[in-house]
C-alpha atoms as a PDB file:
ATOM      1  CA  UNK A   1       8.320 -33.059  -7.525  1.00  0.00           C
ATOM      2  CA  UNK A   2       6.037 -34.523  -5.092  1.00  0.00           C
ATOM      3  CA  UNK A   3       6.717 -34.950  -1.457  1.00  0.00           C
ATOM      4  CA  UNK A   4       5.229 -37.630  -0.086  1.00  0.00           C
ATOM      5  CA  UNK A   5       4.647 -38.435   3.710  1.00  0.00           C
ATOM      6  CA  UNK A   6       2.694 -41.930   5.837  1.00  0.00           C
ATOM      7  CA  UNK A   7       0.322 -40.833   8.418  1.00  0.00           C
ATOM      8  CA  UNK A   8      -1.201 -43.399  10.787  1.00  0.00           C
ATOM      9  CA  UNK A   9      -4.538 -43.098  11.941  1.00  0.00           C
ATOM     10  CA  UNK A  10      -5.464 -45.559  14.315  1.00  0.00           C
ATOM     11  CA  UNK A  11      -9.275 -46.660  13.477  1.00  0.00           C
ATOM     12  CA  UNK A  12     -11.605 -48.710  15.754  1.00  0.00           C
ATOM     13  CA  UNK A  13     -10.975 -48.683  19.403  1.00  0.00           C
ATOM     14  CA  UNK A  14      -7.492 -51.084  19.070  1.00  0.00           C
ATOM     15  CA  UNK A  15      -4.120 -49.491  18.797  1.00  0.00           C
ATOM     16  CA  UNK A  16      -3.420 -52.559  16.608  1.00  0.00           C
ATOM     17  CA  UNK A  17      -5.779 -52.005  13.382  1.00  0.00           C
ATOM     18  CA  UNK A  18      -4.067 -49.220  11.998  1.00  0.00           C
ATOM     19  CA  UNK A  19      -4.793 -47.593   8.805  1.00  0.00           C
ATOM     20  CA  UNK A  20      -2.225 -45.781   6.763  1.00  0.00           C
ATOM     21  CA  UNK A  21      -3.286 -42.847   4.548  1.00  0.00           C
ATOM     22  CA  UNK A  22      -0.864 -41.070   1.951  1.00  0.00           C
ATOM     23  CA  UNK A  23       0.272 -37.149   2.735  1.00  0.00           C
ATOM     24  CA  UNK A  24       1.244 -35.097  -0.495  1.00  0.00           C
ATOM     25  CA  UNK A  25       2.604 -31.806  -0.439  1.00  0.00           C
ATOM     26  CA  UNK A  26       3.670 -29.449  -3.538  1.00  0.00           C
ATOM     27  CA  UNK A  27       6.583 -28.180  -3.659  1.00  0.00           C
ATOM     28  CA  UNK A  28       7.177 -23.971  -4.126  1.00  0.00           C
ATOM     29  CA  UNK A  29       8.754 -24.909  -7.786  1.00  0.00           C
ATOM     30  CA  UNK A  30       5.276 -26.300  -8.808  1.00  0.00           C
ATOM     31  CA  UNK A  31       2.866 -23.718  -7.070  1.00  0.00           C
ATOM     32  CA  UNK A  32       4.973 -21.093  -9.008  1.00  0.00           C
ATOM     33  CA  UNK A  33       4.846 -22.751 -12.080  1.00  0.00           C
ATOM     34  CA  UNK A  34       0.783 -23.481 -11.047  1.00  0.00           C
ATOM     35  CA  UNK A  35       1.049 -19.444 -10.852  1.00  0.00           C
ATOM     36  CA  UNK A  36       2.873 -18.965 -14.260  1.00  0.00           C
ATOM     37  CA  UNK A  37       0.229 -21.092 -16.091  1.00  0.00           C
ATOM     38  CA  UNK A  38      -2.602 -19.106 -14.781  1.00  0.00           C
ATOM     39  CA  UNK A  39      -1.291 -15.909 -15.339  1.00  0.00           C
ATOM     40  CA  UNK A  40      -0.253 -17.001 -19.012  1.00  0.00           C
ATOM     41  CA  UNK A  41      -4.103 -18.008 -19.912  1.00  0.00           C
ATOM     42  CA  UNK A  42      -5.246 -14.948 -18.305  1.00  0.00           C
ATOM     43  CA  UNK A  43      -3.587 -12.571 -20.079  1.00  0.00           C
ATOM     44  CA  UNK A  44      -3.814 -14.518 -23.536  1.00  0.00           C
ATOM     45  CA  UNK A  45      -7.839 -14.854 -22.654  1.00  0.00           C
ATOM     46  CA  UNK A  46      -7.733 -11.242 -21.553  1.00  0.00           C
ATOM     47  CA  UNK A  47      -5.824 -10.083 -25.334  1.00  0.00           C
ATOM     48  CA  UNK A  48      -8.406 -11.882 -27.148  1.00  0.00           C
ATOM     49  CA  UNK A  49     -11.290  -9.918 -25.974  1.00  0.00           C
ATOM     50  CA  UNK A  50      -9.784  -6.725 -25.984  1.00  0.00           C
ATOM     51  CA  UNK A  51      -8.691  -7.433 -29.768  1.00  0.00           C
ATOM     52  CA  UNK A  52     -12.064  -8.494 -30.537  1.00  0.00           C
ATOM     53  CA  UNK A  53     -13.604  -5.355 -28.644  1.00  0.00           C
ATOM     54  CA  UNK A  54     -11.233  -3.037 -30.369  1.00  0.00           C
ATOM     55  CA  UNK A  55     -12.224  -4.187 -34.042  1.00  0.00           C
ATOM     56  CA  UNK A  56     -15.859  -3.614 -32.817  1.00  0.00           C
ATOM     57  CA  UNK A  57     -15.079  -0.536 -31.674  1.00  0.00           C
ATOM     58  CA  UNK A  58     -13.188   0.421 -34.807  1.00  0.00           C
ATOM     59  CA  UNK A  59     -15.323  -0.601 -37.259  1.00  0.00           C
ATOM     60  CA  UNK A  60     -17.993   1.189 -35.151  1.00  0.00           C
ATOM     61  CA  UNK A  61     -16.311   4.596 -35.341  1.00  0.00           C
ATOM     62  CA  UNK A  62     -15.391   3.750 -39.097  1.00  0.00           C
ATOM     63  CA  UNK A  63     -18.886   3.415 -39.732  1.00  0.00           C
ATOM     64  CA  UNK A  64     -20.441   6.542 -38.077  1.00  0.00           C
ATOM     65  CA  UNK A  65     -17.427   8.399 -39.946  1.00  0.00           C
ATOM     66  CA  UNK A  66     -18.578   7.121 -43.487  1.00  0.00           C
ATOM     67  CA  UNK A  67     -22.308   7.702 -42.892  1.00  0.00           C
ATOM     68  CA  UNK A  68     -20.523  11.283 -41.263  1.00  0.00           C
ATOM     69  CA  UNK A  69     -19.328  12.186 -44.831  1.00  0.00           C
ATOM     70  CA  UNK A  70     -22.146  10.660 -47.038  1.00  0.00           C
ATOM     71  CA  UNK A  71     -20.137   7.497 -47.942  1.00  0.00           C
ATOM     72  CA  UNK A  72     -22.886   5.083 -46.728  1.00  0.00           C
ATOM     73  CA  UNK A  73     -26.293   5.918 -46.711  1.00  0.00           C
ATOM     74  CA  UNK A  74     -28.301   6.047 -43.251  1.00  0.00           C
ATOM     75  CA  UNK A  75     -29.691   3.085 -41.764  1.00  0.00           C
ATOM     76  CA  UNK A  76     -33.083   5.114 -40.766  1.00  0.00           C
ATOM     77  CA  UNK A  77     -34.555   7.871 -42.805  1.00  0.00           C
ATOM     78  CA  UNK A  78     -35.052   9.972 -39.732  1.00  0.00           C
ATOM     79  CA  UNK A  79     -32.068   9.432 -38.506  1.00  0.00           C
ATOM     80  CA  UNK A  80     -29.471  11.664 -40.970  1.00  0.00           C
ATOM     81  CA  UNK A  81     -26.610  13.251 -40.003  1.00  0.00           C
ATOM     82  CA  UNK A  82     -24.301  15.520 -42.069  1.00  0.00           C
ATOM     83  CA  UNK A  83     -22.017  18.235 -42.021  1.00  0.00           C
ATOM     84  CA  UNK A  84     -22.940  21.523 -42.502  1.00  0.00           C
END
């Protein structure tokens, strides 16, 4: 909820021309829950790319383990690596 509050501010030189402009505050419940949302999207933006990075990483490793034993043939002639 909203608090509202009228402030006056007198305009021109004349006390009677007086022009009203609307005040509004938040409240602690909604800067918390303000807080709550952010921290939510964070952390599900922040466990999307570290899922993403850990399959690249993983399929990465599984890769160089594969070529490792023989399984998959190397990319570059020059560049063989086996087990001796």
């Amino acid at each position: 909820m909203v608090k509202n509050m009228m402030k006056a501010i007198v305009s021109g030189g004349t006390s009677n021309e007086m022009e009203v402009e609307e005040i509004t505050f938040t409240t602690k419940e909604e800067v918390q829950e303000m807080i709550d949302d952010a921290i939510r999207k964070h952390n599900r933006n922040a466990g999307i790319i570290s899922m993403c990075v850990g399959w690249v990483v993983l399929s990465l490793f599984a890769e160089g383990l594969l070529r490792l034993v023989g399984v998959i043939p190397p990319l570059l002639p020059w560049l063989k690596i086996t087990l001796q």
